[in-house]
Protein backbone atom coordinates (compact mmCIF):
# COMPACT_ATOMS: atom_id res chain seq x y z
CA UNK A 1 119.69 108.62 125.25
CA UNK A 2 117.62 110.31 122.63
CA UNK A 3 114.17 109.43 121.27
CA UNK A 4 113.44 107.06 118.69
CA UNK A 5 112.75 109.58 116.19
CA UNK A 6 116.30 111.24 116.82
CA UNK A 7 117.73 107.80 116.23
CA UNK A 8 115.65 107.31 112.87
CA UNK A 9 116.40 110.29 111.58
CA UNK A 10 120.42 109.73 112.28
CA UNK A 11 119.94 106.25 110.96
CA UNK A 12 117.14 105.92 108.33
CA UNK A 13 118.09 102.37 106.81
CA UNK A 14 117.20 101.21 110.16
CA UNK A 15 113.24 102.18 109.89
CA UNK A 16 111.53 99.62 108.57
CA UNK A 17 109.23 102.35 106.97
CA UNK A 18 111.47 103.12 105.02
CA UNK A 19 111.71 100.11 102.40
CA UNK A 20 109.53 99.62 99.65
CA UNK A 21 109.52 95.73 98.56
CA UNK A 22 112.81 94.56 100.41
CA UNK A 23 114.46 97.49 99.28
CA UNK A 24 115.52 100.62 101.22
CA UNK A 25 113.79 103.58 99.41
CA UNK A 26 112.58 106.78 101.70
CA UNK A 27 111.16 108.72 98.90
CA UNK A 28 109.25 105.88 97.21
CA UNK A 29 107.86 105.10 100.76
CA UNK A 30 106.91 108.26 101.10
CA UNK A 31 104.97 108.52 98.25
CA UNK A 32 103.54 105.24 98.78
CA UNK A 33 102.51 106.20 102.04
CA UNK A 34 100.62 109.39 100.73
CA UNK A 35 99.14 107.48 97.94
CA UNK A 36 97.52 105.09 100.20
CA UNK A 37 96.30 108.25 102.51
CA UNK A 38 94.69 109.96 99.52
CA UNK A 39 93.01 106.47 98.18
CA UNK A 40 91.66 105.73 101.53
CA UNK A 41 90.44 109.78 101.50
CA UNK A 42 88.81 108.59 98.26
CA UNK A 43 87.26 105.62 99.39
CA UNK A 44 85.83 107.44 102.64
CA UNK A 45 84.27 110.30 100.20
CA UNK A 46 82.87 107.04 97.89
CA UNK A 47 81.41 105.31 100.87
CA UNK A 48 79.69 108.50 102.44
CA UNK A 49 78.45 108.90 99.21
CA UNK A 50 77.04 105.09 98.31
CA UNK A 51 75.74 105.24 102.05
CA UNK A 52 73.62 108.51 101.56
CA UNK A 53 72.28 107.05 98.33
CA UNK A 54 70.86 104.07 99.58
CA UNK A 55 69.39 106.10 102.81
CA UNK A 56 67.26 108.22 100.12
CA UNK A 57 65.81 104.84 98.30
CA UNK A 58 65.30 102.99 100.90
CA UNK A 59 61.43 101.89 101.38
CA UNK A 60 60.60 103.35 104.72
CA UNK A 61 59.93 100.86 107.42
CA UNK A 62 56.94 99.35 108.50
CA UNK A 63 55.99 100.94 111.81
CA UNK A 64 55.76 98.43 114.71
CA UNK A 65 53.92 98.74 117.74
């Protein structure tokens, strides 16, 4: 018996990952699948970004002792 991904690539209707909104659709999955890679690339980049900003303007803190 073969691995999974043998089987998936024999029988591609049966990967779930393969349907976009109830409909079976490899390329549009594909894509979908890369657009949410590259938004969450984005969102990383944005976040880095909003983070370093706030380090540089924040007051310094009060040293305790």
């Amino acid at each position: 018996m073969g691995e999974w991904s043998e089987y998936f690539e024999d029988f591609p209707e049966e990967n779930s990952a393969n349907y976009v909104n109830g409909r079976f659709d490899p390329k549009g999955a594909e894509a979908l699948r890369t657009a949410e890679a590259k938004l969450r690339r984005d969102q990383g980049k944005l976040d880095a970004e909003i983070r370093a900003i706030v380090q540089k303007h924040r007051t310094p803190a009060p040293d305790k002792k």
